[in-house]
N, C-alpha and C. Protein backbone atom coordinates (compact mmCIF):
# COMPACT_ATOMS: atom_id res chain seq x y z
N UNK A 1 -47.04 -39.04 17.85
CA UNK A 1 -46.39 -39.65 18.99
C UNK A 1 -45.71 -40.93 18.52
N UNK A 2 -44.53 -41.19 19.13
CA UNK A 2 -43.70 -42.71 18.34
C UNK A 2 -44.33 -43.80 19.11
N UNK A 3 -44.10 -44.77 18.07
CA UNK A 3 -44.67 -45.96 18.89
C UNK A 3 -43.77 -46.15 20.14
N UNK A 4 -44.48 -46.72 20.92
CA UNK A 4 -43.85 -47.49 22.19
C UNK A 4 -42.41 -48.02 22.01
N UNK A 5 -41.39 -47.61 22.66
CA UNK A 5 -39.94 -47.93 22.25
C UNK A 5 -39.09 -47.59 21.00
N UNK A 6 -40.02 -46.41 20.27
CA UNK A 6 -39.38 -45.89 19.18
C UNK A 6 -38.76 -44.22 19.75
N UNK A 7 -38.22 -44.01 19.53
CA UNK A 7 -37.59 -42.32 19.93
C UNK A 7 -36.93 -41.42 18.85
N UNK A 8 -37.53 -40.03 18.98
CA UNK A 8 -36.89 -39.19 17.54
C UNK A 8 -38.40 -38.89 16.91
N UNK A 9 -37.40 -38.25 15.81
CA UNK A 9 -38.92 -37.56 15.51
C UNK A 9 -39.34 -38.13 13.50
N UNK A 10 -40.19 -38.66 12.72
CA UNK A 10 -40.67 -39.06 12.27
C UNK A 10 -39.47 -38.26 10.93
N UNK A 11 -39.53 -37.97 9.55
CA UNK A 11 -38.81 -37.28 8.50
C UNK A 11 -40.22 -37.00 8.29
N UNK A 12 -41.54 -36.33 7.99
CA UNK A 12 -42.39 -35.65 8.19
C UNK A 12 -42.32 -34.60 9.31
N UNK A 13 -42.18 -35.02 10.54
CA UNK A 13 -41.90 -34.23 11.46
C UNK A 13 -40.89 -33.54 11.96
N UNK A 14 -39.55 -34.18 11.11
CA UNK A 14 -38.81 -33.25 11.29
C UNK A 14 -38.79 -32.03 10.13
N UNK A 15 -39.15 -32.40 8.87
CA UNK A 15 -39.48 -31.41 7.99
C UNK A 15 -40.18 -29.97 8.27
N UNK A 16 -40.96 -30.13 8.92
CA UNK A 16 -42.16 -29.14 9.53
C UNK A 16 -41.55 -28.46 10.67
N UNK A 17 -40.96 -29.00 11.47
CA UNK A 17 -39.88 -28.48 12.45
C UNK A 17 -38.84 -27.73 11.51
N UNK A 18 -37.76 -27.72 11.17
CA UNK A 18 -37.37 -27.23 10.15
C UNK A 18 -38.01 -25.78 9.61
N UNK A 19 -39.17 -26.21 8.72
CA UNK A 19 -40.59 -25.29 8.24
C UNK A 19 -40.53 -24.18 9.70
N UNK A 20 -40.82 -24.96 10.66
CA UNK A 20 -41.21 -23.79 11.20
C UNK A 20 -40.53 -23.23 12.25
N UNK A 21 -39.34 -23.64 12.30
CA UNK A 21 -38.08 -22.45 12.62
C UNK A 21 -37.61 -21.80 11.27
N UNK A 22 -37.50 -21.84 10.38
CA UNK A 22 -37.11 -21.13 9.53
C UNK A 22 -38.69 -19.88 9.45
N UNK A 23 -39.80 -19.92 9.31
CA UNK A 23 -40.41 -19.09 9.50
C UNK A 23 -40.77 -18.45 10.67
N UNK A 24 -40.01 -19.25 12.17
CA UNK A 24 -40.27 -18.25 13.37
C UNK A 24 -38.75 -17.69 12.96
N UNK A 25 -38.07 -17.79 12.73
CA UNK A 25 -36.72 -16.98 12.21
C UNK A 25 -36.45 -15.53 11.54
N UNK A 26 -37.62 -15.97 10.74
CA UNK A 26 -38.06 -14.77 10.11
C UNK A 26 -39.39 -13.89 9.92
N UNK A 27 -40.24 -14.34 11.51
CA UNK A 27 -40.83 -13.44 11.94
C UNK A 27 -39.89 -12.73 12.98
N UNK A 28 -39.34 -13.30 13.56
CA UNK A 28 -38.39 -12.51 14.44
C UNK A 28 -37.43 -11.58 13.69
N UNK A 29 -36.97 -11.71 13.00
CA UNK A 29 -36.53 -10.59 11.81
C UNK A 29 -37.32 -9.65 11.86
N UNK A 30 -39.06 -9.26 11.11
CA UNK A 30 -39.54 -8.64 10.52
C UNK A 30 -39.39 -8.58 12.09
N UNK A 31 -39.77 -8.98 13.42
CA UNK A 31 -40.66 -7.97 14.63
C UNK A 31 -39.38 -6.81 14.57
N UNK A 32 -38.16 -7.09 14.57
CA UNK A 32 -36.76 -6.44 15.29
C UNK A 32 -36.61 -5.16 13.86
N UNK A 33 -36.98 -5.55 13.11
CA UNK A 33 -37.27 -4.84 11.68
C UNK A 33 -38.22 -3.52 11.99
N UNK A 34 -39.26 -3.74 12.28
CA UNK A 34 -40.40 -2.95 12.69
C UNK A 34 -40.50 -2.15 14.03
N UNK A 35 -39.07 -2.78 15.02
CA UNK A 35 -38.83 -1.90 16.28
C UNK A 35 -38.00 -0.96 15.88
N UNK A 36 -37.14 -1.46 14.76
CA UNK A 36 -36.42 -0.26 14.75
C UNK A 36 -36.68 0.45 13.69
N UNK A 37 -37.83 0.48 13.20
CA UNK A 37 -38.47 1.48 12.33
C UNK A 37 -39.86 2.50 13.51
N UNK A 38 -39.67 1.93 14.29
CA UNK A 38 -40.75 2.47 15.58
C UNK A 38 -39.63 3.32 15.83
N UNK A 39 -38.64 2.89 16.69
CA UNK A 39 -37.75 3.85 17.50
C UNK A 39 -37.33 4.72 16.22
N UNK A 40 -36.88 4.92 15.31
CA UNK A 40 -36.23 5.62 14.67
C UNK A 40 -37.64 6.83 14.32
N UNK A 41 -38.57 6.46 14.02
CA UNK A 41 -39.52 7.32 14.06
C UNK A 41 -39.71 8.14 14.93
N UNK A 42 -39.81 7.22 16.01
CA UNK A 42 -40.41 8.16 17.39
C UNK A 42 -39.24 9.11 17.54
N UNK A 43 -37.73 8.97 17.42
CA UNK A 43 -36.68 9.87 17.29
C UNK A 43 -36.83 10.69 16.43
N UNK A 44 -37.83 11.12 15.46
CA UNK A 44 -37.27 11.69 14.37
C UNK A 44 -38.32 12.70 14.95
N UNK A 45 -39.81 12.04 15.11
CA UNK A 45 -41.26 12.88 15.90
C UNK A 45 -40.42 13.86 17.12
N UNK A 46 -40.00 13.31 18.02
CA UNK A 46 -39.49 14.17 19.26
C UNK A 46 -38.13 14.90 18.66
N UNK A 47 -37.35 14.54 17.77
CA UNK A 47 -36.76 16.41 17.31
C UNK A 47 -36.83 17.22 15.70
N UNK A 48 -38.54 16.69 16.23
CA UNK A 48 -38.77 17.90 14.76
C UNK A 48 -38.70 18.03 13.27
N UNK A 49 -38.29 16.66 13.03
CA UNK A 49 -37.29 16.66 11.68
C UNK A 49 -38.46 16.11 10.83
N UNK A 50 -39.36 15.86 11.18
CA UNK A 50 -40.42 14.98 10.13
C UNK A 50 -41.12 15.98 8.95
């Protein structure tokens, strides 16, 4: 938390921010990754082709 009358975020804290949009970035990748390895499956199960 900033001191009293300070505002913004620390260069520690913005680092880690940073850190961790770049790794929610790329969990959101792998989830959208893994849906469309679901759907393409489940398409392949319902006509037969597996």
């Amino acid at each position: 938390m900033p001191a009293p009358g300070r505002m913004g975020l620390t260069s520690d804290e913005r680092e880690e921010l940073a850190r961790l949009r770049r790794e929610n970035r790329r969990l959101r990748e792998d989830v959208d990754i893994l849906k469309r390895a679901t759907a393409s499956s489940i398409g392949r199960c319902n006509t037969g082709l597996l």
